[in-house]
Protein backbone atom coordinates (compact mmCIF):
# COMPACT_ATOMS: atom_id res chain seq x y z
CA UNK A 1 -2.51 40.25 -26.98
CA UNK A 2 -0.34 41.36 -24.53
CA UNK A 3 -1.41 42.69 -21.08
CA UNK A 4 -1.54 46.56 -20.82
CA UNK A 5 -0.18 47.36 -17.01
CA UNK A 6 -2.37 50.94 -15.88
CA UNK A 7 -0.38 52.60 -13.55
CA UNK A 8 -1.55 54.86 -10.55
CA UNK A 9 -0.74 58.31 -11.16
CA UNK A 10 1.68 59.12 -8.30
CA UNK A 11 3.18 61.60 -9.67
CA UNK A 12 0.22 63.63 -11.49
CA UNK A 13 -1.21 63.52 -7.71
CA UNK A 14 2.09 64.75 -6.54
CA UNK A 15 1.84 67.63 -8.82
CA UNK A 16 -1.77 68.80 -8.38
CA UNK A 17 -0.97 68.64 -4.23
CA UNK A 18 2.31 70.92 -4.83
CA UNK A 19 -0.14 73.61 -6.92
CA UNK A 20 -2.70 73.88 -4.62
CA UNK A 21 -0.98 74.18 -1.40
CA UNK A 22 0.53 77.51 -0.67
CA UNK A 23 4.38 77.75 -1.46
CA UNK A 24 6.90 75.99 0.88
CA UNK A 25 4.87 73.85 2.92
CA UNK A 26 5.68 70.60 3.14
CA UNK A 27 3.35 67.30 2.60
CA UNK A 28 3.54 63.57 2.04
CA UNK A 29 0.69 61.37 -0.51
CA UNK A 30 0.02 57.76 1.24
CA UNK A 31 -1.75 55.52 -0.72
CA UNK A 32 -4.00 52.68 0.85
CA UNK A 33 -5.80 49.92 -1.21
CA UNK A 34 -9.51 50.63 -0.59
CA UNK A 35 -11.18 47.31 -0.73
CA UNK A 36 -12.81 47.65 -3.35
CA UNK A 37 -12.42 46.83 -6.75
CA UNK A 38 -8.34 48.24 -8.16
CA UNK A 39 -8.90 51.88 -5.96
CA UNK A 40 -7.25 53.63 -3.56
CA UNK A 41 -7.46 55.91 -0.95
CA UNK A 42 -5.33 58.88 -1.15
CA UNK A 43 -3.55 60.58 2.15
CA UNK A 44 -2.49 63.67 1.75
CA UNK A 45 -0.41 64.76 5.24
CA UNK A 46 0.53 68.28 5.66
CA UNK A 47 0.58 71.35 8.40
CA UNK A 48 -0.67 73.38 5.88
CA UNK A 49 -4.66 74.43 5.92
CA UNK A 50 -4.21 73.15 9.78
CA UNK A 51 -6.91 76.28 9.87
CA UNK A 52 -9.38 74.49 7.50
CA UNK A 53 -12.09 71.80 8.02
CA UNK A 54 -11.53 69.01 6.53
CA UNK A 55 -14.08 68.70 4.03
CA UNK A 56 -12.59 71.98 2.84
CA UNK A 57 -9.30 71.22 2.42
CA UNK A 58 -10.38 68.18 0.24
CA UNK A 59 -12.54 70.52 -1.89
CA UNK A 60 -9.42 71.93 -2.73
CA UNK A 61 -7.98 69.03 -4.43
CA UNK A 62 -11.19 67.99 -6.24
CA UNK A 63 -11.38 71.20 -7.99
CA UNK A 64 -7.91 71.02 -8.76
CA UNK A 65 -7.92 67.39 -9.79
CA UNK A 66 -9.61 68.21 -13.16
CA UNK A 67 -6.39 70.07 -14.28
CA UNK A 68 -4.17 67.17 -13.51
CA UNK A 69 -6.24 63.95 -13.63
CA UNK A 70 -7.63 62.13 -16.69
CA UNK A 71 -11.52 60.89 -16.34
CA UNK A 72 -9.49 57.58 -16.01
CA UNK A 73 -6.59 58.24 -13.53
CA UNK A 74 -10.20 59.29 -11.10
CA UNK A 75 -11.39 56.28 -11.81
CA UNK A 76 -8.90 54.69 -9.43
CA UNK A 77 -9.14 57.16 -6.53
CA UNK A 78 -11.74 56.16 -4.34
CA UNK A 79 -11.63 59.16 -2.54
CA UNK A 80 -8.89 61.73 -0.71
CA UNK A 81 -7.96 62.51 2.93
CA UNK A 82 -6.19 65.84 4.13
CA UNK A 83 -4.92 65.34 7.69
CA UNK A 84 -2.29 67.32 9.40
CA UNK A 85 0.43 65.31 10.83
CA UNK A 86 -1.37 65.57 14.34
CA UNK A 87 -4.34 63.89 13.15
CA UNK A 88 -2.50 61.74 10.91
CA UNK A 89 -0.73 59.99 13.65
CA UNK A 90 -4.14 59.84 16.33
CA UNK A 91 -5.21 58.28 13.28
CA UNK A 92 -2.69 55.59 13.20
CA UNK A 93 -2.55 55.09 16.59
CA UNK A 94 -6.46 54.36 16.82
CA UNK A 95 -6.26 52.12 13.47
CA UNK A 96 -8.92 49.04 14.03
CA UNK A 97 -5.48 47.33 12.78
CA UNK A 98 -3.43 48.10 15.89
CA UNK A 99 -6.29 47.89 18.08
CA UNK A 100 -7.00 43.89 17.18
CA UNK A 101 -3.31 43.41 16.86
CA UNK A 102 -3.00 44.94 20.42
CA UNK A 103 -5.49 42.73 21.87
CA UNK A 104 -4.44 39.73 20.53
CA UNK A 105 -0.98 40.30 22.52
């Protein structure tokens, strides 16, 4: 039998970010492996919604996601993060990652 290869949905993603954001703004999708079991964490970086809480901003994409996603294609997201490219990069900067790597130096 041979083995069936299930692809992340990049570009469905891709597409359900574009329609919910307002026209022209820019963004980038990171992916991260969560840990746990084959899903991932999905990044979405953008100066739009800079006005928004967080937790609102990733309402926004979980009502979308019904339009674009299949019941499977959730299945892999373990869940979604909107940050602006400020708090994207304190983020990086204070990564537990960097930190250890910084004190092992």
């Amino acid at each position: 039998m041979p083995k069936i290869h299930n692809t992340f949905p990049t570009s469905r993603i891709k597409k359900m970010v574009q329609s919910v954001l307002p026209r022209g703004q820019g963004y980038q999708v990171r992916l991260s492996d969560s840990g746990f079991d084959d899903s991932k964490i999905v990044r979405v970086i953008t100066p739009a919604w800079k006005r928004l809480q967080r937790n609102e901003r990733i309402l926004k994409l979980l009502e979308a996601q019904d339009q674009f996603l299949t019941q499977e294609d959730r299945r892999h997201i373990l869940r979604y993060s909107v940050l602006t490219p400020q708090e994207f990069e304190r983020h990086v900067k204070e990564s537990p990652i960097k930190i250890i790597s910084r004190a092992m130096r």
